[in-house]
Structure formats: C-alpha cells, structure tokens
C-alpha atoms as a PDB file:
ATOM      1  CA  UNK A   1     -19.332  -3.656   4.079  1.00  0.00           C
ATOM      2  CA  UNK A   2     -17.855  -3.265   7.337  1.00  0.00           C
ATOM      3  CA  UNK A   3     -16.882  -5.793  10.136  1.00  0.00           C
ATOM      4  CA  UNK A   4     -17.523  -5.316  13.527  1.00  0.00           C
ATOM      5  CA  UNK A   5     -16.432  -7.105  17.092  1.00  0.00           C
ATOM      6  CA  UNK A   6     -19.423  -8.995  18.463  1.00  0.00           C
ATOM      7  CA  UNK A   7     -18.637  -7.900  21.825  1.00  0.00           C
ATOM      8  CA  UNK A   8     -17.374  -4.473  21.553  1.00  0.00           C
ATOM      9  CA  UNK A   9     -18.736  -3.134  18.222  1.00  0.00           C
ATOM     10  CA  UNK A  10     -15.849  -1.424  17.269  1.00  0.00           C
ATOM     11  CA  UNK A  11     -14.902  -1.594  13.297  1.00  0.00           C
ATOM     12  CA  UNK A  12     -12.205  -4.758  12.704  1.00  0.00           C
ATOM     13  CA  UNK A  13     -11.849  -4.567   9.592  1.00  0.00           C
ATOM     14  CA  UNK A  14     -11.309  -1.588   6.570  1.00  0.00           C
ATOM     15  CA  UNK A  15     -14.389  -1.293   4.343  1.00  0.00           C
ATOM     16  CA  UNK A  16     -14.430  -4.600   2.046  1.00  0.00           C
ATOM     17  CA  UNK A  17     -16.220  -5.306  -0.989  1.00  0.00           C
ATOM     18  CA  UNK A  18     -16.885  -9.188  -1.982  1.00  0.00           C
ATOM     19  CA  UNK A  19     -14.635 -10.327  -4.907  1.00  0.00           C
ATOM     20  CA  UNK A  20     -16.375 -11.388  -7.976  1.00  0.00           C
ATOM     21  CA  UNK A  21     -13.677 -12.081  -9.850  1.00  0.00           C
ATOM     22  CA  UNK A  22     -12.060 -15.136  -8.456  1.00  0.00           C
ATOM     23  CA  UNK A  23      -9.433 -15.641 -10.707  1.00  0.00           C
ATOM     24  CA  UNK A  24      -8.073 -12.790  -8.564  1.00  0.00           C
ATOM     25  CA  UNK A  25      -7.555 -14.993  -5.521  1.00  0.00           C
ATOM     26  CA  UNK A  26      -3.728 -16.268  -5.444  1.00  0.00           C
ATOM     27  CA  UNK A  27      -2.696 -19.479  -3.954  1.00  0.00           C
ATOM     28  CA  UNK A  28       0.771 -18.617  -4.147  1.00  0.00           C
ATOM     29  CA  UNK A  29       3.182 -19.177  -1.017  1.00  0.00           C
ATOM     30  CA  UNK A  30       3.755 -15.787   0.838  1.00  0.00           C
ATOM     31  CA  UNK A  31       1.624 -13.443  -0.871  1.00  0.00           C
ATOM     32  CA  UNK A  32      -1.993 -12.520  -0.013  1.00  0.00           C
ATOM     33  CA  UNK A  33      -4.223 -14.570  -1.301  1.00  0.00           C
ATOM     34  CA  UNK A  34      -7.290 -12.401  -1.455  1.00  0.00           C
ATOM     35  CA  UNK A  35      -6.813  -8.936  -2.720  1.00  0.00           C
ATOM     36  CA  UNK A  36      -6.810  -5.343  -0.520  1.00  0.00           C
ATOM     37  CA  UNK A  37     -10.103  -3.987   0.090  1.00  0.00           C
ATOM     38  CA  UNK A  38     -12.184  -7.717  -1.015  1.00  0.00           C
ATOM     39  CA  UNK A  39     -13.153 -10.372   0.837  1.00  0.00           C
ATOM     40  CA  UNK A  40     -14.516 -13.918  -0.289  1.00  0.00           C
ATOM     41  CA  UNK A  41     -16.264 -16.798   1.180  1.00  0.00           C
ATOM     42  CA  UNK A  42     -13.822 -20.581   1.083  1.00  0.00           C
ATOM     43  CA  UNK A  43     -14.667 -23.123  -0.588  1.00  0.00           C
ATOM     44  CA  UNK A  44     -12.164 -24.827   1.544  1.00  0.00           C
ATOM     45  CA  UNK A  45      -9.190 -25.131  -0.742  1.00  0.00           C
ATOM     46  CA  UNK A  46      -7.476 -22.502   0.610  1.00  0.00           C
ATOM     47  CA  UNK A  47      -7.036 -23.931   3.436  1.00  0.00           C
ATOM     48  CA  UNK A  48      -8.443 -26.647   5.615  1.00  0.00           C
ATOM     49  CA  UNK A  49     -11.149 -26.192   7.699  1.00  0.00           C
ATOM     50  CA  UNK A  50     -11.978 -22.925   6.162  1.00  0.00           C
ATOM     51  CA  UNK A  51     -15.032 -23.760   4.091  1.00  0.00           C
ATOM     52  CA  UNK A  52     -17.646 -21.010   4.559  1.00  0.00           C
ATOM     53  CA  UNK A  53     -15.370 -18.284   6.734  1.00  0.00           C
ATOM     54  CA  UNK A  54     -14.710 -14.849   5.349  1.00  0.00           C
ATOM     55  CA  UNK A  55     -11.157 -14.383   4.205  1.00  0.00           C
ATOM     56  CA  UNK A  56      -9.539 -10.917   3.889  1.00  0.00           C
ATOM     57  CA  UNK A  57      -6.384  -9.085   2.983  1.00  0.00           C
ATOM     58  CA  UNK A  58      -4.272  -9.110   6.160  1.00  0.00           C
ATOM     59  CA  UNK A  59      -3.986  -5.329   6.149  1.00  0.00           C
ATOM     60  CA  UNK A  60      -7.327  -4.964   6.187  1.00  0.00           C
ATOM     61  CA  UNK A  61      -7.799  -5.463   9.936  1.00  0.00           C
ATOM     62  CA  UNK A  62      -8.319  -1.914  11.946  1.00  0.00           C
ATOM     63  CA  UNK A  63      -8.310  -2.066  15.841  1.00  0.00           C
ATOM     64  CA  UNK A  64      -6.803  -5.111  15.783  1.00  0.00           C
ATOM     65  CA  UNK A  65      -3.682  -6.805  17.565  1.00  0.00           C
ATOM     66  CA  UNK A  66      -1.961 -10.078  17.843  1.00  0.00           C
ATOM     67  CA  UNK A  67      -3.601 -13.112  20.855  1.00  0.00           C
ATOM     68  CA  UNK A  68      -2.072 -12.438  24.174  1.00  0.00           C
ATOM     69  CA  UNK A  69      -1.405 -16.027  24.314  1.00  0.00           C
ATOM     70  CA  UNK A  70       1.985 -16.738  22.575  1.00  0.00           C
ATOM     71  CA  UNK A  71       0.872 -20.254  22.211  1.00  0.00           C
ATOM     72  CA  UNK A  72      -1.362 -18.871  19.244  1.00  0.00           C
ATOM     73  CA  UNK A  73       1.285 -17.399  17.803  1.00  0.00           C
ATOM     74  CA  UNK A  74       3.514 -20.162  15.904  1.00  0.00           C
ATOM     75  CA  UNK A  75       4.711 -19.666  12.130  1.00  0.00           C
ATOM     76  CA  UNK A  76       7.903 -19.621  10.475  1.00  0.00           C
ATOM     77  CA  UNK A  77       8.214 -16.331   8.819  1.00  0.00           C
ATOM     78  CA  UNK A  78       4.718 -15.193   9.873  1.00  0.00           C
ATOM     79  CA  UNK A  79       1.622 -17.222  11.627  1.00  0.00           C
ATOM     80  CA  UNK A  80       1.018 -20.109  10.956  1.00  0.00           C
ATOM     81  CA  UNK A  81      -2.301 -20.198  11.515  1.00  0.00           C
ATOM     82  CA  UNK A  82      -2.842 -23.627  12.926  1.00  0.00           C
ATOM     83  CA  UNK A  83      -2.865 -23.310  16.711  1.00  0.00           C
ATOM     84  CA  UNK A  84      -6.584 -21.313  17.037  1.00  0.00           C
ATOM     85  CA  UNK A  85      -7.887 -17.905  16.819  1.00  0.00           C
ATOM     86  CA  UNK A  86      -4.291 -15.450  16.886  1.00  0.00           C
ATOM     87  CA  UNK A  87      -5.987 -11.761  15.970  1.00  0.00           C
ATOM     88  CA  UNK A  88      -7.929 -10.133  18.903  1.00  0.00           C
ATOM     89  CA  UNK A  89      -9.709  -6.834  18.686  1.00  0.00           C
ATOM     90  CA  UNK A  90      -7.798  -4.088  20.483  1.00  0.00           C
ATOM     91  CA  UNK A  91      -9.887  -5.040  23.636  1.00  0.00           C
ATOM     92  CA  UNK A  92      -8.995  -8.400  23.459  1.00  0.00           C
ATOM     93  CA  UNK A  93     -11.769 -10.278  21.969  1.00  0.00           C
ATOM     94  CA  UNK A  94     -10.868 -13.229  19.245  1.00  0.00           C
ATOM     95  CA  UNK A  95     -12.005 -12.322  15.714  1.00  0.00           C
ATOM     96  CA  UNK A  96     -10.095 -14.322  13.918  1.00  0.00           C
ATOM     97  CA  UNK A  97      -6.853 -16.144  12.613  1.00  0.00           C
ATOM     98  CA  UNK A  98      -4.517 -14.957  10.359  1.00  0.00           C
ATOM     99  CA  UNK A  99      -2.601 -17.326   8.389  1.00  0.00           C
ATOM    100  CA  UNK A 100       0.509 -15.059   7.273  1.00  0.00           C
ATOM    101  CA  UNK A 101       3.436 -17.662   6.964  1.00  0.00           C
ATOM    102  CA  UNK A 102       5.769 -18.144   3.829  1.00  0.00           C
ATOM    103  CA  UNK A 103       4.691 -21.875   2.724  1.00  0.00           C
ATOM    104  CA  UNK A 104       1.247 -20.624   2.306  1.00  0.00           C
ATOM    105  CA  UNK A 105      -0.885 -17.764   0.335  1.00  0.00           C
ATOM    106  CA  UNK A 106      -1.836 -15.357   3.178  1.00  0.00           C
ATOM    107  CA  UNK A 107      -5.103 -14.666   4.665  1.00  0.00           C
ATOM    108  CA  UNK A 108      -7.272 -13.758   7.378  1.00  0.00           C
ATOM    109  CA  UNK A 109     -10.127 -15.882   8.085  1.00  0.00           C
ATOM    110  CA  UNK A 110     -12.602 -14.289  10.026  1.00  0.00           C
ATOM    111  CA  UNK A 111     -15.147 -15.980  12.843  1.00  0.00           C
ATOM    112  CA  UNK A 112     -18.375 -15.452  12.381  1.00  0.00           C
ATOM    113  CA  UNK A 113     -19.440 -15.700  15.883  1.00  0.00           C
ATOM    114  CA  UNK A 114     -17.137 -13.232  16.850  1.00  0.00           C
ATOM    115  CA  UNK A 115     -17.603 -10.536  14.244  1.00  0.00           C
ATOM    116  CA  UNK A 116     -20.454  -8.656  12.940  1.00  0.00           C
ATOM    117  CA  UNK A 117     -21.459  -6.733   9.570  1.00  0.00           C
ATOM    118  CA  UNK A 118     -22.737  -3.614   8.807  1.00  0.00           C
ATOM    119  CA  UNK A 119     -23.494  -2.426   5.436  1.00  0.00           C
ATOM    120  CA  UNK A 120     -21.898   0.362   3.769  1.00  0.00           C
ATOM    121  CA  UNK A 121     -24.063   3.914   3.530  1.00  0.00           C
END
C-alpha cells in the first residue's frame, strides 16, 4: 500500500505494509517506534490524540518536506509534534505530523483527510 496527497496525488509515502506483529512497535524515547516499510493504526497510547491515525517510519515519507510555518516546527532534538500538522507534500499540502523528538518513540502520524491510498499491484 501506497499513500497519496489528497490534493496533488503524488506518492507521500514509500510502499508500507500493515504490521501484524505488534510487539514490534517500540515505545522507547528517540527511536522509531513503528518499523521501516510498516505502518499501524493507534490505539492512542502512543501518543495522545492519535487513536485511529496511521503511524509510519519517519523515513518512509517520499515527496515530502518540513511546514513552511516555523511555528509548526518546535522540538528539542527533533519535532515535537505538538504544535499541528509539520510535514507538507513537496507542493505544500499538510499530510501529516511527525513526532521525531528525543523524549519520545518517533513517528509519523498521518491525516486521513489529507492523504489517500492506493493498493499495491
């Protein structure tokens, strides 16, 4: 599976493949939380006000590139994640918010209005 910008259809994302196994997911400070090339739906522990978005590896993004508006952009030794959507497509259209800061296990969480699937061939 593939994800796609609502508004520009270009591919965001590398190809991903849901995580079955989630004793694979790591909550441990500064290191990804979900594993390359998987995504998985929150539960919400990971982090709040994530229950129900997609979270991905960070490196999984493709034609992607940090919010214009340095506001969005707070975090320690990364991004902290907490001041709204801070990944934009490479024509500037929110997709998502990556949470990439050393006090927490890192992740993308995707919007689901702003992104699209398409299933692998």
């Amino acid at each position: 599976m593939r994800l796609y910008c609502r508004k520009c259809n270009i591919p965001v994302t590398k190809e991903l493949e849901l995580l079955l196994d989630k004793d694979l997911l790591s909550e441990k400070d500064g290191e990804p939380h979900v594993p390359e090339g998987f995504y998985t739906i929150s539960d919400g522990e990971y982090f709040t006000g994530s229950e129900g978005q997609m979270l991905i590896y960070c490196s999984d993004l493709i034609n992607c590139t940090y919010h214009p508006d340095k506001t969005r952009l707070n975090g320690c030794c990364g991004l902290a994640g907490l001041d709204g959507p801070n990944r934009v497509c490479i024509n500037g259209h929110e997709i998502g918010t990556e949470v990439s800061d050393c006090w927490v296990a890192n992740a993308v969480r995707i919007s689901e209005y702003a992104t699209y699937t398409m299933p692998s061939k």
